[in-house]
Protein backbone atom coordinates (compact mmCIF):
# COMPACT_ATOMS: atom_id res chain seq x y z
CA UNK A 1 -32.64 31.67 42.32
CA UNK A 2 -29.47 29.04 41.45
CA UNK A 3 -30.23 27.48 45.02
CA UNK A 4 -33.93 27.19 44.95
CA UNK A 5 -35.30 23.22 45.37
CA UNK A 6 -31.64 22.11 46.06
CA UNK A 7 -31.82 19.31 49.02
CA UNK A 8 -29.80 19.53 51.15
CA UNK A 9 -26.92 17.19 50.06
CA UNK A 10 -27.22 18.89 46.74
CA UNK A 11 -26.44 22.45 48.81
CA UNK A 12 -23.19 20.51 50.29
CA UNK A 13 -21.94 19.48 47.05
CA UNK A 14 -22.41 22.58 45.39
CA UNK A 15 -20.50 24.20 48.41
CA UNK A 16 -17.84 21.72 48.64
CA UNK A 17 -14.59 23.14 47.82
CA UNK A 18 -12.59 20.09 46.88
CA UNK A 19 -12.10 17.05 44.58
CA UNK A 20 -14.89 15.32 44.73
CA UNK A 21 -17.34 12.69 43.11
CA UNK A 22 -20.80 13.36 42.71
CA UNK A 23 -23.04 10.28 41.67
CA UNK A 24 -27.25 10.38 41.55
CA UNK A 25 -30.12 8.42 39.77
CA UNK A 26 -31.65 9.40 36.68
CA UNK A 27 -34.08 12.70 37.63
CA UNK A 28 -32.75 13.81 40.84
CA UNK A 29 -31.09 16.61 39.65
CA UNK A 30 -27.52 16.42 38.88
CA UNK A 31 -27.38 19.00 36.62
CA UNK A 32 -28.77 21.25 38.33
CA UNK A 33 -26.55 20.66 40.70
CA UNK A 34 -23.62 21.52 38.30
CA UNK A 35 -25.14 24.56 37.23
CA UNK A 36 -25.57 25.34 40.84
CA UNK A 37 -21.94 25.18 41.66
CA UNK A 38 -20.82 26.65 38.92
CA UNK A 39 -22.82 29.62 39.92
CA UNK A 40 -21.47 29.30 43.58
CA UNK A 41 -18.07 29.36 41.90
CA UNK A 42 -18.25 32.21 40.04
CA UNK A 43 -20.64 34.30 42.80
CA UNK A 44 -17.15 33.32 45.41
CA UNK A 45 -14.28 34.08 42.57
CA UNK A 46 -13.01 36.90 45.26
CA UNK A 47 -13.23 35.19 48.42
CA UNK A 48 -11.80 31.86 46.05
CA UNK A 49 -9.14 34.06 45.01
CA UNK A 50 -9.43 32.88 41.68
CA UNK A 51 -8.50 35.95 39.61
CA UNK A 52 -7.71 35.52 36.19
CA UNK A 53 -8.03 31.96 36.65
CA UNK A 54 -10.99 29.68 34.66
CA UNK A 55 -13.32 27.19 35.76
CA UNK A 56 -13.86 24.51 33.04
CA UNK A 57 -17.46 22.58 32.64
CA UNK A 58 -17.01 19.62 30.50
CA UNK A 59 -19.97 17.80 28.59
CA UNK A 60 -20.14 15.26 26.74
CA UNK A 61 -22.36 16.94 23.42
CA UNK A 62 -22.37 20.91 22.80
CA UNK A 63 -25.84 20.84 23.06
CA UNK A 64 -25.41 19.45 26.55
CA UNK A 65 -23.01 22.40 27.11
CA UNK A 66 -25.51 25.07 25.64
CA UNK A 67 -28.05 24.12 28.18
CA UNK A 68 -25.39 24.83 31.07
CA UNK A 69 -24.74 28.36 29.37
CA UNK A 70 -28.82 28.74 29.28
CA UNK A 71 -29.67 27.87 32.54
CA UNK A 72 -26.50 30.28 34.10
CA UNK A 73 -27.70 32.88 31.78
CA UNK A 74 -30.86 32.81 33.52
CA UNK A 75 -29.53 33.24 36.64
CA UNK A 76 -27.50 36.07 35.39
CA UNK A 77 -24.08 34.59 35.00
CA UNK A 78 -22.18 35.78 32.15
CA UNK A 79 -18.23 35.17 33.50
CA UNK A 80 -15.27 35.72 31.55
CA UNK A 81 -13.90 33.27 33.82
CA UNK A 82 -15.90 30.36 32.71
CA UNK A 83 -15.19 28.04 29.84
CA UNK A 84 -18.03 25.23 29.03
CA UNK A 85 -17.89 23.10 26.11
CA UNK A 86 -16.89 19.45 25.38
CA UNK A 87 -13.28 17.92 25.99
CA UNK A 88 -12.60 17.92 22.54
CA UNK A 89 -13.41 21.86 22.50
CA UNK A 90 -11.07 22.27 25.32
CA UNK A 91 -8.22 20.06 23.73
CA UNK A 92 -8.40 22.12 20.49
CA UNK A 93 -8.68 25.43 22.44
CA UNK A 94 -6.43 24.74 25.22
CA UNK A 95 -3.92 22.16 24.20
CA UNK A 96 -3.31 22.20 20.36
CA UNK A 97 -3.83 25.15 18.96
CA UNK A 98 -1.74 27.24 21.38
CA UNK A 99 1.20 24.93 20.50
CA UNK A 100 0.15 24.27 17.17
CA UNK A 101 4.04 24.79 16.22
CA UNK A 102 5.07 21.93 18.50
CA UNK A 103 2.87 19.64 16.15
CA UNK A 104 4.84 18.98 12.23
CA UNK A 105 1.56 17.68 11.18
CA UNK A 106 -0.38 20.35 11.82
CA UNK A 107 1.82 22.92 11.47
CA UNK A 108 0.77 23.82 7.82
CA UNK A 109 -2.75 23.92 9.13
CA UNK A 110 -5.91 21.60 9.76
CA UNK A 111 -9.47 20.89 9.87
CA UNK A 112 -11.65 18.59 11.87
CA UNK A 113 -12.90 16.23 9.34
CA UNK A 114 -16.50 16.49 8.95
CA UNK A 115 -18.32 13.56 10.32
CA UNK A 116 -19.93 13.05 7.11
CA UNK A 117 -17.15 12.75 5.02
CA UNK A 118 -15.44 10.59 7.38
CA UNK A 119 -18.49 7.93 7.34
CA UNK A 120 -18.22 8.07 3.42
CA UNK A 121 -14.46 7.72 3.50
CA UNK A 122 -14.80 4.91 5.63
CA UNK A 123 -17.61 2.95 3.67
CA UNK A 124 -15.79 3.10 0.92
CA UNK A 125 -12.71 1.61 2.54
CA UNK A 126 -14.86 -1.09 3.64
CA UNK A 127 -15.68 -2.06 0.05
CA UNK A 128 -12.41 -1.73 -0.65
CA UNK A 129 -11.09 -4.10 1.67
CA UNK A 130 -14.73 -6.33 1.43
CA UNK A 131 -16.10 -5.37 4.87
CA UNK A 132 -19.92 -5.35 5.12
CA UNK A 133 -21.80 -1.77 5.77
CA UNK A 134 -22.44 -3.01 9.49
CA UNK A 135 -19.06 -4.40 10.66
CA UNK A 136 -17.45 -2.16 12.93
CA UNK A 137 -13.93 -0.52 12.40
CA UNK A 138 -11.83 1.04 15.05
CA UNK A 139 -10.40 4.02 13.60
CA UNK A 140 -8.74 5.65 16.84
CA UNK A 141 -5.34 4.74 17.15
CA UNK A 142 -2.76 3.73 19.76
CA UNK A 143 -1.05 6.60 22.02
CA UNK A 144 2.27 5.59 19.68
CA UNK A 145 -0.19 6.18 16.88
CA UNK A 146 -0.32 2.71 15.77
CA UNK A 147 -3.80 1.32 14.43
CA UNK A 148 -5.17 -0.90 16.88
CA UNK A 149 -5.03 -4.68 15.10
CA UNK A 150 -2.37 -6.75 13.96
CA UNK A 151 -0.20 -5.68 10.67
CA UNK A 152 -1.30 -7.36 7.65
CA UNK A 153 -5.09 -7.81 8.64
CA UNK A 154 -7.44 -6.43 6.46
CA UNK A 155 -8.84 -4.08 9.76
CA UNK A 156 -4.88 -2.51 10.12
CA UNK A 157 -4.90 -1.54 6.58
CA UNK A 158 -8.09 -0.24 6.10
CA UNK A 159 -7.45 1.83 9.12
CA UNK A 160 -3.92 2.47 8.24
CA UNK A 161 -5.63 3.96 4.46
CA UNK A 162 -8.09 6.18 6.55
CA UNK A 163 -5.53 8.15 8.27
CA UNK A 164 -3.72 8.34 5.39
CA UNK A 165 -6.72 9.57 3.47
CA UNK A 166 -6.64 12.32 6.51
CA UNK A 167 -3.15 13.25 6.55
CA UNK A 168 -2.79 13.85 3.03
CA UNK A 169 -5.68 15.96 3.34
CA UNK A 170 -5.02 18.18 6.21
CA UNK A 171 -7.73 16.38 8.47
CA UNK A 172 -7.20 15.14 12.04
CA UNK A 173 -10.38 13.67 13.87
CA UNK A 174 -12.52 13.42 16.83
CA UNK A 175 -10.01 11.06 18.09
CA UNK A 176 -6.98 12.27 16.85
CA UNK A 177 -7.48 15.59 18.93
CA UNK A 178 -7.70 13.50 21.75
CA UNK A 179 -4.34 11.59 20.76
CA UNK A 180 -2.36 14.69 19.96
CA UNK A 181 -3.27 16.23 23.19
CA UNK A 182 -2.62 13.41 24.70
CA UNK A 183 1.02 13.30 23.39
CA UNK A 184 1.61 17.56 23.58
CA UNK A 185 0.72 16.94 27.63
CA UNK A 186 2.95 14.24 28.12
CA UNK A 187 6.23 15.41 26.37
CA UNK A 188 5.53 18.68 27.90
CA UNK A 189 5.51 18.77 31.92
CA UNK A 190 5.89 22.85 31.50
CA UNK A 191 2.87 23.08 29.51
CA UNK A 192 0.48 20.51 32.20
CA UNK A 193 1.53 22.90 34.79
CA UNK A 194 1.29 26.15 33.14
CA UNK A 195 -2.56 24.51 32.37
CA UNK A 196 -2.91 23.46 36.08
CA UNK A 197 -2.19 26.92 37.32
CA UNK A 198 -4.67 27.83 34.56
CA UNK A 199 -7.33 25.93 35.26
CA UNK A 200 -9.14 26.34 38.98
CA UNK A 201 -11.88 23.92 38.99
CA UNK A 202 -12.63 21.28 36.21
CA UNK A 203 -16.03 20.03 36.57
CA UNK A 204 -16.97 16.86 34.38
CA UNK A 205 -20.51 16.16 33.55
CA UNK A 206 -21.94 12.25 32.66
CA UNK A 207 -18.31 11.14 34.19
CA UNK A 208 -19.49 7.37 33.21
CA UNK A 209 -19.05 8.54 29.51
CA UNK A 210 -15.81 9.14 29.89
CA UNK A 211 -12.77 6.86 28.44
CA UNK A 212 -9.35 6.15 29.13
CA UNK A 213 -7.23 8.29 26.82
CA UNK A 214 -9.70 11.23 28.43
CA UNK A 215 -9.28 10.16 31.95
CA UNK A 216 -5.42 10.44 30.67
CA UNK A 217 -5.35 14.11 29.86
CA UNK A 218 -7.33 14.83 32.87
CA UNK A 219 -5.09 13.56 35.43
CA UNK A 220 -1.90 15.24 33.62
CA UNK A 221 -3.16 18.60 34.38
CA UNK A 222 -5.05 17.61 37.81
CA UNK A 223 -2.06 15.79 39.12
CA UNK A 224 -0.61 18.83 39.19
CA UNK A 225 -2.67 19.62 42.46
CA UNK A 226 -3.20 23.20 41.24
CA UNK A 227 -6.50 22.10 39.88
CA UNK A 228 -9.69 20.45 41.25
CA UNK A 229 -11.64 18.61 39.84
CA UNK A 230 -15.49 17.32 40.23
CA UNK A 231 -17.06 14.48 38.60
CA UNK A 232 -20.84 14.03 38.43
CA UNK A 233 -22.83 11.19 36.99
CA UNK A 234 -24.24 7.97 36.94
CA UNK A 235 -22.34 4.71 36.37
CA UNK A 236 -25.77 2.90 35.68
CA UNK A 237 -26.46 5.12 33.30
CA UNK A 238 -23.08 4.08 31.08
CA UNK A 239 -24.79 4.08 27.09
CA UNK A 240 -20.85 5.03 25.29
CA UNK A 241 -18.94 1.37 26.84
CA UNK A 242 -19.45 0.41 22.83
CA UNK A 243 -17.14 3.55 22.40
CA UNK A 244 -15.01 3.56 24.67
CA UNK A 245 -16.17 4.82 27.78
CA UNK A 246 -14.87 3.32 30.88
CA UNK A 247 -16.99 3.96 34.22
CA UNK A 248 -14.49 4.47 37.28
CA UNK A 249 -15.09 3.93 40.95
CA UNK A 250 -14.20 6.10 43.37
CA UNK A 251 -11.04 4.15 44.17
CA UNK A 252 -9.69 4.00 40.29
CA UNK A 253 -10.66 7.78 39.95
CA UNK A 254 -8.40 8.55 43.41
């Protein structure tokens, strides 16, 4: 049973039917808790009136994601209205490729660079530009898709050769999907709403992993107030800050 060993303030926040922030220890059972509302969810679609609506589980890795599927699959839980995968899933499935033709880059078609290749590509640009194997590059870009140090530094154009590298190629990355979303949901208000309406419930697992240009595309489709949203995790257990990640307090996330 989804309920079974569930204390009782785990059995309030899987009942809870409104934004809220969930945050535990290491061990005491957050994702079960997540998998327990999710299954509360989907058992309540009718009396939720949630039709043809979806409820959205975001993890941070797909095997994270695959163990949510597992452990609802065990309860018997196989929902057409349920999406689970990472937010870079959901931007490609949700946000791009639906409006692939309001893109002029991508238009002619794409592929998600292989991580691989991209680590190659980028060792050899640091030979290039005499970087040693260890120093660390920032490859994401600005939201006006401008490398993030100063022109004329040997970072900006090694960075500024790596996306060139992709674009003539037909590549966009990890963090490009988040940048192009990023941009499609905020020169389209239509298209955050028609998403809003979409999505019922957006639940967001290891919240502390989480960074800004994420937080971004969140709150254009939550702000909507069509959506909820949950957020479970554990700000003490932030390991991604090196990347990126920004932990959020309560206040900051309201």
């Amino acid at each position: 049973m989804p309920y079974r060993n569930l204390t009782s303030e785990q059995m309030e926040a899987v009942i809870y039917n409104n934004n809220m922030l969930l945050s535990a220890c290491p061990g005491s059972g957050k994702t079960r808790t997540l998998v327990s509302k999710l299954y509360h969810i989907i058992d309540h679609s009718d009396d939720l009136s949630i039709g043809k609506r979806k409820i959205i589980a975001i993890t941070y890795t797909n095997i994270a994601a695959d163990t949510i599927k597992d452990r609802l699959l065990s309860f018997g839980v196989e929902s057409k209205s349920l999406w689970v995968g990472t937010i870079h899933s959901l931007c490609l499935q949700w946000i791009i490729n639906p409006n692939i033709n309001l893109v002029p880059r991508l238009c002619g078609g794409f592929t998600v660079i292989d991580e691989h290749e991209r680590d190659a590509k980028i060792s050899e640009l640091k030979e290039v530009y005499d970087f040693g194997f260890f120093d660390s590059i920032d490859t994401s870009l600005t939201q006006d898709y401008k490398p993030r140090y100063p022109a004329g530094t040997k970072s900006h154009n090694l960075v500024t050769d790596y996306h060139k590298y992709l674009a003539d190629n037909n590549y966009i990355d990890f963090d490009l999907i988040l940048n192009i979303s990023y941009r499609l949901l905020q020169s389209n208000p239509k298209l955050c709403k028609r998403l809003s309406r979409l999505f019922y419930h957006i639940l967001v697992d290891e919240y502390q992993d989480t960074s800004e240009i994420q937080y971004e595309i969140l709150k254009l489709i939550v702000i909507r107030k069509h959506t909820k949203i949950t957020l479970i995790g554990d700000k003490e257990q932030a390991i991604y800050t090196g990347l990126g990640a920004i932990v959020k307090d309560k206040n900051e996330l309201e």
